[in-house]
C-alpha atoms as a PDB file:
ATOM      1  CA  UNK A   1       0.000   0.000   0.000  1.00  0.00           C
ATOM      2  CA  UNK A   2       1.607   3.314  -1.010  1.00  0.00           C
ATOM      3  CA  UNK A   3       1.314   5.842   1.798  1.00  0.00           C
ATOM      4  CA  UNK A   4       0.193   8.383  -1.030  1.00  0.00           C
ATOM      5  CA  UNK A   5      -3.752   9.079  -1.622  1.00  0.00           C
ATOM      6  CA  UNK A   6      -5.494   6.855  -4.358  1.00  0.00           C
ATOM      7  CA  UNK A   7      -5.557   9.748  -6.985  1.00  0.00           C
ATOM      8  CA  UNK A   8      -1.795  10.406  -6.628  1.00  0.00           C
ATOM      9  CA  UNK A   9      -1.168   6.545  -6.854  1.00  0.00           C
ATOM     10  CA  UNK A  10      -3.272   6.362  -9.429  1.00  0.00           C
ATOM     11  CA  UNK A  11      -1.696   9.075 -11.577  1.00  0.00           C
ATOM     12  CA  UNK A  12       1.807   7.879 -10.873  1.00  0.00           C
ATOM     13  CA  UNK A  13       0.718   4.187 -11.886  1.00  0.00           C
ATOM     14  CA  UNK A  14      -0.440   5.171 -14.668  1.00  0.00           C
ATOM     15  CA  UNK A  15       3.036   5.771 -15.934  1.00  0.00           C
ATOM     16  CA  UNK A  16       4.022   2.473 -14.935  1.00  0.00           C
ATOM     17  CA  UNK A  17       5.810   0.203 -17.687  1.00  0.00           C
ATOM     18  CA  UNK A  18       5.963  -3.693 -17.108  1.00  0.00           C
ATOM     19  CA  UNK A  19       9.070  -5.385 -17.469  1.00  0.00           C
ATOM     20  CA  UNK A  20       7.795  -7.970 -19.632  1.00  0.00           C
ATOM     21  CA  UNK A  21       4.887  -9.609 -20.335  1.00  0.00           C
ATOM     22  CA  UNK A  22       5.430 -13.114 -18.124  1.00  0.00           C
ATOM     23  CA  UNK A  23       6.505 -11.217 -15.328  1.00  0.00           C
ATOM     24  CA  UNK A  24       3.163  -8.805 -15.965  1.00  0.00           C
ATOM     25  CA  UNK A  25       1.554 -11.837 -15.499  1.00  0.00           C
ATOM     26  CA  UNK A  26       2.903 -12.563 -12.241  1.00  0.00           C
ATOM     27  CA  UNK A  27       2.153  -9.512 -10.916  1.00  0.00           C
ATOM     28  CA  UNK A  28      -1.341  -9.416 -11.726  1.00  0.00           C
ATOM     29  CA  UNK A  29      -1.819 -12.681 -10.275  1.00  0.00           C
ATOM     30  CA  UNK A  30      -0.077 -12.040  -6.655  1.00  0.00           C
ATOM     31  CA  UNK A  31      -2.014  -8.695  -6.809  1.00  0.00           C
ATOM     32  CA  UNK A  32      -5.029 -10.577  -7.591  1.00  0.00           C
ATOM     33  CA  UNK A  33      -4.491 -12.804  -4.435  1.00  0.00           C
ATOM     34  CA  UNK A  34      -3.775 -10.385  -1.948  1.00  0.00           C
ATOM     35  CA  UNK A  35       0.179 -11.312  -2.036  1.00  0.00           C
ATOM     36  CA  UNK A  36       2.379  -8.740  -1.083  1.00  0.00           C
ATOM     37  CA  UNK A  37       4.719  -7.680  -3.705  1.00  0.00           C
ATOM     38  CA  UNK A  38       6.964  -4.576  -4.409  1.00  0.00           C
ATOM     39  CA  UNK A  39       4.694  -1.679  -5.397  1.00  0.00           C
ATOM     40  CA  UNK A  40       4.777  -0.538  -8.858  1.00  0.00           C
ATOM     41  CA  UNK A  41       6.442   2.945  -8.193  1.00  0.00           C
ATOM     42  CA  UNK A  42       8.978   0.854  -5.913  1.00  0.00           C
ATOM     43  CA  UNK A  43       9.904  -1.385  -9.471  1.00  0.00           C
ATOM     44  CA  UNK A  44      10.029   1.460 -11.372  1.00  0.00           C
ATOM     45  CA  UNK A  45      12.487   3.150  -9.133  1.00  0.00           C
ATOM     46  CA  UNK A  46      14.529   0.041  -8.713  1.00  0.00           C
ATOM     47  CA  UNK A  47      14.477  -0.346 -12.649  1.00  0.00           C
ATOM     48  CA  UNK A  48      16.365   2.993 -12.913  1.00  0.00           C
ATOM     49  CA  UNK A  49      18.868   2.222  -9.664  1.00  0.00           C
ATOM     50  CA  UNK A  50      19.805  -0.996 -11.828  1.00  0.00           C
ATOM     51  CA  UNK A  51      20.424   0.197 -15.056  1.00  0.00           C
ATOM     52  CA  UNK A  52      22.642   2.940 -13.260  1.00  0.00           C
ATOM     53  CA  UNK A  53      24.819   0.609 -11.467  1.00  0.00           C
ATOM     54  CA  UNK A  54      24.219  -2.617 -13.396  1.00  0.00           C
ATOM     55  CA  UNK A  55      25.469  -4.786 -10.257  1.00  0.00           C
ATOM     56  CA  UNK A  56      26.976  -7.906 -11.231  1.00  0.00           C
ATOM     57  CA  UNK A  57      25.984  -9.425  -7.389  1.00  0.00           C
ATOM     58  CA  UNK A  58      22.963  -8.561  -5.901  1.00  0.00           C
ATOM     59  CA  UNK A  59      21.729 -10.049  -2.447  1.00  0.00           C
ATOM     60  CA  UNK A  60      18.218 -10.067  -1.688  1.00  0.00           C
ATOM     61  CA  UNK A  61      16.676 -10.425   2.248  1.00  0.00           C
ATOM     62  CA  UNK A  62      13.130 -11.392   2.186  1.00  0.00           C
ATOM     63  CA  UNK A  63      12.020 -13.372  -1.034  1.00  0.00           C
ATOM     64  CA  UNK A  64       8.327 -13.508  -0.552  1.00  0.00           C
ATOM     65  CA  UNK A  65       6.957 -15.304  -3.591  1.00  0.00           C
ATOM     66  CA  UNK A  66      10.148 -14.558  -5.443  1.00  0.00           C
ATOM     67  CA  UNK A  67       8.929 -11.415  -7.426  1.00  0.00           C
ATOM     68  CA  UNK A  68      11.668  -8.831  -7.148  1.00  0.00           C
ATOM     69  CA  UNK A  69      14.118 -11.789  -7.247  1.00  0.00           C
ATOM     70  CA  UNK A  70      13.057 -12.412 -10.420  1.00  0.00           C
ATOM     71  CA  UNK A  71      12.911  -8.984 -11.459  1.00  0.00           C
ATOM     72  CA  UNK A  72      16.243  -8.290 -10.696  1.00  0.00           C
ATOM     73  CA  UNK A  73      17.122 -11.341 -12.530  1.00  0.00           C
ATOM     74  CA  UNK A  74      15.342 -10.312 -15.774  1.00  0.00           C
ATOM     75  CA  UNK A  75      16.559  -6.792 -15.539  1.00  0.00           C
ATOM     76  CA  UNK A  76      19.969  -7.692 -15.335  1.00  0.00           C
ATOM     77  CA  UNK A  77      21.003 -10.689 -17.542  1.00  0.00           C
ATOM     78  CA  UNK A  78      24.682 -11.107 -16.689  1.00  0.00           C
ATOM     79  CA  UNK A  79      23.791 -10.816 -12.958  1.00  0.00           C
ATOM     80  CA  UNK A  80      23.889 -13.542  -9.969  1.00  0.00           C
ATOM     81  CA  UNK A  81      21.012 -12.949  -7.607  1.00  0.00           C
ATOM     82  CA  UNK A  82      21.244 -14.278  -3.968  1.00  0.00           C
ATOM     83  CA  UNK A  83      17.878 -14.173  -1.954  1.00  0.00           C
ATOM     84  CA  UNK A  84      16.728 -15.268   1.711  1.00  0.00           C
ATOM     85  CA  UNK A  85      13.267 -16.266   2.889  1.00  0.00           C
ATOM     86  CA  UNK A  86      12.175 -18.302   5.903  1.00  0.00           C
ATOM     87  CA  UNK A  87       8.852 -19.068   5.302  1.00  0.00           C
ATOM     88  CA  UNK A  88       7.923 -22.375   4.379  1.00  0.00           C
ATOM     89  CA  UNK A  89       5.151 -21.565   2.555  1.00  0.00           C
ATOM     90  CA  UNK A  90       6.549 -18.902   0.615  1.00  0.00           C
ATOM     91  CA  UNK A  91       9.599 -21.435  -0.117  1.00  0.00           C
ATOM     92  CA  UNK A  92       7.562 -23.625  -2.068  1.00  0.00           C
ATOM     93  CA  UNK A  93       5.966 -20.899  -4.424  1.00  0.00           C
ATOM     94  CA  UNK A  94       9.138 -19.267  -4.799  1.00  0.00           C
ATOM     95  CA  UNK A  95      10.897 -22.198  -5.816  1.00  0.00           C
ATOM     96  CA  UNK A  96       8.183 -23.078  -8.179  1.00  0.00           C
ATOM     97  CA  UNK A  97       8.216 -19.336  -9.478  1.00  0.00           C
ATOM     98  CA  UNK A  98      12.015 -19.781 -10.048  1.00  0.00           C
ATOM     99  CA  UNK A  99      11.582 -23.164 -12.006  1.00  0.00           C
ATOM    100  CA  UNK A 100       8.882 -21.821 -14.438  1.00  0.00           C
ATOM    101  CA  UNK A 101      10.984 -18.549 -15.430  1.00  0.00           C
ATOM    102  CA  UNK A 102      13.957 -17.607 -17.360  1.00  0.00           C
ATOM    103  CA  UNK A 103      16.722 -16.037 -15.055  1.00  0.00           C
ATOM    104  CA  UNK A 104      15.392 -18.580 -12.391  1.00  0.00           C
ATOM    105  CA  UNK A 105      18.468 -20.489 -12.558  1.00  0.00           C
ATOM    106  CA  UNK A 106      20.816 -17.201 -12.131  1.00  0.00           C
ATOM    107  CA  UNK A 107      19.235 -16.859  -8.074  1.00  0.00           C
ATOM    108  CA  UNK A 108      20.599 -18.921  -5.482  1.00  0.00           C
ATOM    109  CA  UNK A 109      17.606 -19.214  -3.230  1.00  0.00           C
ATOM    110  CA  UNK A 110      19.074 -19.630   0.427  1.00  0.00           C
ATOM    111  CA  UNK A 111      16.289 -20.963   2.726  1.00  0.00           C
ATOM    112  CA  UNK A 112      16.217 -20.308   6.732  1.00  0.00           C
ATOM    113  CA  UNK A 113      16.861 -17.487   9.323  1.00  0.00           C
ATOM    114  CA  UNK A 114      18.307 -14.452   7.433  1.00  0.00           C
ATOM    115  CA  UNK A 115      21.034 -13.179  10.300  1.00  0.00           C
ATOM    116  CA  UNK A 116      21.938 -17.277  10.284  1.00  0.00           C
ATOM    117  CA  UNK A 117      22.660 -17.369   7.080  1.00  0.00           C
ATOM    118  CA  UNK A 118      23.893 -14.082   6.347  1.00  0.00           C
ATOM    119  CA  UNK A 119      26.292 -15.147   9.553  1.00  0.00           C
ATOM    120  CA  UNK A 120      27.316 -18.440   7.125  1.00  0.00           C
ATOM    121  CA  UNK A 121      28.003 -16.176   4.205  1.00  0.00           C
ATOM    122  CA  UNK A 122      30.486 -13.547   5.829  1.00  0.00           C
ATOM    123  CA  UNK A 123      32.056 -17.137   7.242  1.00  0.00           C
ATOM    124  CA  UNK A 124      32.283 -18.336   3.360  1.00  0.00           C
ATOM    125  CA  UNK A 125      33.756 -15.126   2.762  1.00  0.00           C
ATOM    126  CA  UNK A 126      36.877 -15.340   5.164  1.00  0.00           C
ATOM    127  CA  UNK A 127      37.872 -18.855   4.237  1.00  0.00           C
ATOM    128  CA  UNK A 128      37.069 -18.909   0.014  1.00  0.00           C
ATOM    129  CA  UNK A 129      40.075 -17.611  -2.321  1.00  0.00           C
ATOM    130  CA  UNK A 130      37.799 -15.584  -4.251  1.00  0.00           C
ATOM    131  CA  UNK A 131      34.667 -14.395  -1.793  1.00  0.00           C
ATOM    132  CA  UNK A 132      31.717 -12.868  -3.030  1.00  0.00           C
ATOM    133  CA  UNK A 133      30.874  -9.180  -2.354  1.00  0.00           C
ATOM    134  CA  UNK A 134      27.481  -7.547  -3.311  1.00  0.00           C
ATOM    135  CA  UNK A 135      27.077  -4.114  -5.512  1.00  0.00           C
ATOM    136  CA  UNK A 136      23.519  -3.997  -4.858  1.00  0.00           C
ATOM    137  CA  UNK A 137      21.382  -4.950  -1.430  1.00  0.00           C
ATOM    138  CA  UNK A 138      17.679  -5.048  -1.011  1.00  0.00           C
ATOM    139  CA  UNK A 139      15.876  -5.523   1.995  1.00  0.00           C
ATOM    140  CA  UNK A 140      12.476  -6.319   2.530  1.00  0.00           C
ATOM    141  CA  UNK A 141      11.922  -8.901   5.052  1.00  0.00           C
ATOM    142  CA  UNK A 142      10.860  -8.790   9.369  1.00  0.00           C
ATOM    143  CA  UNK A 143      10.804  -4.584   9.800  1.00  0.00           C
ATOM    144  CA  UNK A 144      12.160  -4.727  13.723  1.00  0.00           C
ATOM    145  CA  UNK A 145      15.413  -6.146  12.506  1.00  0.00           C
ATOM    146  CA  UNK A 146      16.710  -3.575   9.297  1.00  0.00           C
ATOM    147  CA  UNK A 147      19.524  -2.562  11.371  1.00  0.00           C
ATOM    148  CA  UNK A 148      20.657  -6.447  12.037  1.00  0.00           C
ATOM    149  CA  UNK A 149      20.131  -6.816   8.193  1.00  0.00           C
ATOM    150  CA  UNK A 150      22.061  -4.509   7.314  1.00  0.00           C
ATOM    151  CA  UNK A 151      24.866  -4.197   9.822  1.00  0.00           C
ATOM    152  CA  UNK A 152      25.666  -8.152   8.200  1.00  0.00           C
ATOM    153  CA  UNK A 153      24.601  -7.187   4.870  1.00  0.00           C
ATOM    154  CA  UNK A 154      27.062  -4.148   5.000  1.00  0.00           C
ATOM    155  CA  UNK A 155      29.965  -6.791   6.022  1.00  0.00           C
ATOM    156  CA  UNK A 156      28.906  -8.645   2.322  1.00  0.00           C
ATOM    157  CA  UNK A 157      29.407  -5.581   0.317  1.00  0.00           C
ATOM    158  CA  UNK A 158      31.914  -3.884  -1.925  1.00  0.00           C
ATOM    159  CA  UNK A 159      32.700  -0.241  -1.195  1.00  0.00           C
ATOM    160  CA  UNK A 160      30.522   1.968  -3.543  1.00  0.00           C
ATOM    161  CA  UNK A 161      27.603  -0.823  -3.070  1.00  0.00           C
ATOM    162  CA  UNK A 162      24.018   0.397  -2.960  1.00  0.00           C
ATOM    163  CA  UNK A 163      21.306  -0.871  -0.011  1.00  0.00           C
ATOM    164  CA  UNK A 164      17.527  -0.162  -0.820  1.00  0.00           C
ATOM    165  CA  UNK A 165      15.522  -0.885   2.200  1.00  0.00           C
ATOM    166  CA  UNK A 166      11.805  -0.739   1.179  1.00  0.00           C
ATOM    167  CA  UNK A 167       8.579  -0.291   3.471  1.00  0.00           C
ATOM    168  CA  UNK A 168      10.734   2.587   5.814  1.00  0.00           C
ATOM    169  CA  UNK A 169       7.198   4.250   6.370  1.00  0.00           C
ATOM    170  CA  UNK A 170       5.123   0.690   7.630  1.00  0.00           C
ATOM    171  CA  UNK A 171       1.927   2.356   5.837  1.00  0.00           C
ATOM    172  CA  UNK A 172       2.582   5.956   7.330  1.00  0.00           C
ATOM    173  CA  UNK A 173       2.695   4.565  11.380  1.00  0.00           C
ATOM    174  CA  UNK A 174       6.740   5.841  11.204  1.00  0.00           C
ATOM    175  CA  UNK A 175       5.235   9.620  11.520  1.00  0.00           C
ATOM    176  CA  UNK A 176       1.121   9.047  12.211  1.00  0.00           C
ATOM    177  CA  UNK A 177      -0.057   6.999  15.240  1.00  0.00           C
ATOM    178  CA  UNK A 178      -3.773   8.018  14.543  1.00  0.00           C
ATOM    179  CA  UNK A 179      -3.828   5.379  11.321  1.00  0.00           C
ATOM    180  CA  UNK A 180      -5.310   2.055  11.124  1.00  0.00           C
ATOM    181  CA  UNK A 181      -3.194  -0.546  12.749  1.00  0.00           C
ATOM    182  CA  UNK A 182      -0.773   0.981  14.711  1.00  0.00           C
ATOM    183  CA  UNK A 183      -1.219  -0.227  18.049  1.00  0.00           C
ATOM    184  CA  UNK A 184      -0.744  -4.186  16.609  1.00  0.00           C
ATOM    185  CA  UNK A 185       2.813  -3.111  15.146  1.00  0.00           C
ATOM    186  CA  UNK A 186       3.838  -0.779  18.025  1.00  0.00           C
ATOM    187  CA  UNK A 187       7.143  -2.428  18.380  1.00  0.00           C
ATOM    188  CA  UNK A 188       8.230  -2.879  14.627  1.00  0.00           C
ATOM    189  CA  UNK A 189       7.693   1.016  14.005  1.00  0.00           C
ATOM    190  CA  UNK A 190      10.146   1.733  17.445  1.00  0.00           C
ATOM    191  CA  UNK A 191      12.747  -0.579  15.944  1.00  0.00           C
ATOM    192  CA  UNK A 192      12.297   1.017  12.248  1.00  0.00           C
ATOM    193  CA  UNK A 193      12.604   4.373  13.919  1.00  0.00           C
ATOM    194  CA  UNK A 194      15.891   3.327  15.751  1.00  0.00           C
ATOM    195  CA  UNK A 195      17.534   1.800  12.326  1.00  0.00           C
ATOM    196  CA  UNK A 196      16.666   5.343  10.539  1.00  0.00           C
ATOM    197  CA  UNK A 197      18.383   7.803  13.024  1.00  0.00           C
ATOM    198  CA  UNK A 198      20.741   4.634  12.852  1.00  0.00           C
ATOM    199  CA  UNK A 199      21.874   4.894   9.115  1.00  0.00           C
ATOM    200  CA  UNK A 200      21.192   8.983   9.279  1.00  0.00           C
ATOM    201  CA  UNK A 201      23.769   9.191  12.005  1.00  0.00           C
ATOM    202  CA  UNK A 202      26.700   7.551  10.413  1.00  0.00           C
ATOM    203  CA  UNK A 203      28.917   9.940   8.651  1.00  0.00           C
ATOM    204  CA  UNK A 204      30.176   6.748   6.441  1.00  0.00           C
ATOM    205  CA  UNK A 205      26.968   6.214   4.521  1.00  0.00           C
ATOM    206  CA  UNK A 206      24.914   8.539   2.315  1.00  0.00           C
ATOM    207  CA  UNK A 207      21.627   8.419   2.802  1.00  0.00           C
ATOM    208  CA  UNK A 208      18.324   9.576   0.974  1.00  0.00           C
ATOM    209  CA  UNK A 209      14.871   8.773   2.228  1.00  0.00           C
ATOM    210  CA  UNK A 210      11.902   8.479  -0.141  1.00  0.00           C
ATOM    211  CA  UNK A 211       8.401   8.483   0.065  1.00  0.00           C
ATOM    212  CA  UNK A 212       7.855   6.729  -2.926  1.00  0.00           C
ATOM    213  CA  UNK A 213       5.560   3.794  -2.641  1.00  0.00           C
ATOM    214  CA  UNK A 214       5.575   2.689   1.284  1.00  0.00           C
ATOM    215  CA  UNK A 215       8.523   4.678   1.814  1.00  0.00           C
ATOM    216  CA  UNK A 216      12.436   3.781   0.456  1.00  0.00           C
ATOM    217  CA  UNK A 217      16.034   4.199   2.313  1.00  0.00           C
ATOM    218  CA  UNK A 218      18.171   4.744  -0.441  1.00  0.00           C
ATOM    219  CA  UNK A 219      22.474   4.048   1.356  1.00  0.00           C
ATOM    220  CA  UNK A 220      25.243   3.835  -0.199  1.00  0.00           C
ATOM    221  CA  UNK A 221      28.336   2.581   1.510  1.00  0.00           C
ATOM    222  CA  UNK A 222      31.208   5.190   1.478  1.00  0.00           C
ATOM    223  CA  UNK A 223      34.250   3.741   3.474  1.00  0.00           C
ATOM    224  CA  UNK A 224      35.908   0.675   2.724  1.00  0.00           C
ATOM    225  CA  UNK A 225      34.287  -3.034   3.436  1.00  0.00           C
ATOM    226  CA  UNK A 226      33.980  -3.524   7.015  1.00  0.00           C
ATOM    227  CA  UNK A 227      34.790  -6.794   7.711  1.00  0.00           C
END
């Protein structure tokens, strides 16, 4: 749900250009079902962050249904595409989703706890000759723990890399108690608070917050890899 009103969704939707048609298709279907997937506005914005930086690794925490992994597979041809989920439930339709398409079998689809395995990956890193470090990070997965996320994430990254995190605004609760469904997420919007003055206070990072769709926290890593 963008935190905008329905006209100004509208009009900026209207704008909004599908990858391609299969991945159309899965769209309209997840949206059809209720599923949670990135908002339009969010792809479109991603679309032009890619083609920018055209990262050759990108690392993905919080798969969902596999949409955006997928996305950022079709986007970007020559790229490698790690992504995380826990779920079981949203295992098995990934995994399907990631058979049936083309770029499927570019995204290595890592299945558990995200700060475990993120934990296994920086150990991969300090005992493989040639490690993998990420250009591009996207996270989207359990809102109370963005800064965990990303204090591991940042340990997986190249200097220069990019982290999106999407859904900074949690439906407009970050800055408005009065709307729906507040209460019920009390302590994910104090922890989301914390990561933002978080990432705002470090003089190391650059970072631009968005309102576009349910709000984006656009970082880029200045110093070297911290390791």
């Amino acid at each position: 749900m963008s935190t905008f009103n329905e006209q100004v969704t509208a009009f900026i939707e209207s704008y909004y250009k599908p990858l391609d048609e299969k991945l159309d298709e899965l769209r309209k279907e997840n949206e059809e079902k209720g599923i949670p997937i990135i908002l339009k506005e969010t792809e479109s914005f991603l679309s032009l962050i890619l083609s920018l930086i055209r990262p050759g690794q990108i690392l993905e925490i919080g798969t969902a249904y596999g949409y955006s992994a997928l996305f950022f597979a079709r986007s970007l041809p020559e790229s490698k595409i790690t992504t995380i989920e826990r779920s079981q439930k949203m295992i098995q339709v990934a995994s399907a989703n990631f058979e049936n398409f083309q770029g499927g079998e570019r995204i290595d689809f890592r299945t558990g706890d995200a700060t475990e395995i993120l934990d296994q990956m920086i150990q991969e890193n300090a005992i493989k000759t040639s490690p993998c470090f990420y250009d591009f990070v996207f996270i989207d997965a359990g809102k109370s723990h963005y800064k965990e996320f990303f204090d591991k994430a940042e340990k997986l990254c190249n200097p220069g890399a990019i982290i999106v995190c999407d859904n900074i605004l949690m439906h407009g609760w970050i800055v408005d108690s009065s709307f729906e469904g507040f209460k019920r997420h009390r302590t994910n919007i104090k922890y989301m608070k914390k990561f933002i003055e978080y990432i705002k206070e470090r003089a190391d990072l650059t970072v631009s917050l968005l309102s576009s769709g349910d709000g984006l926290a656009i970082i880029r890593l200045n110093n070297e890899r911290k390791d």
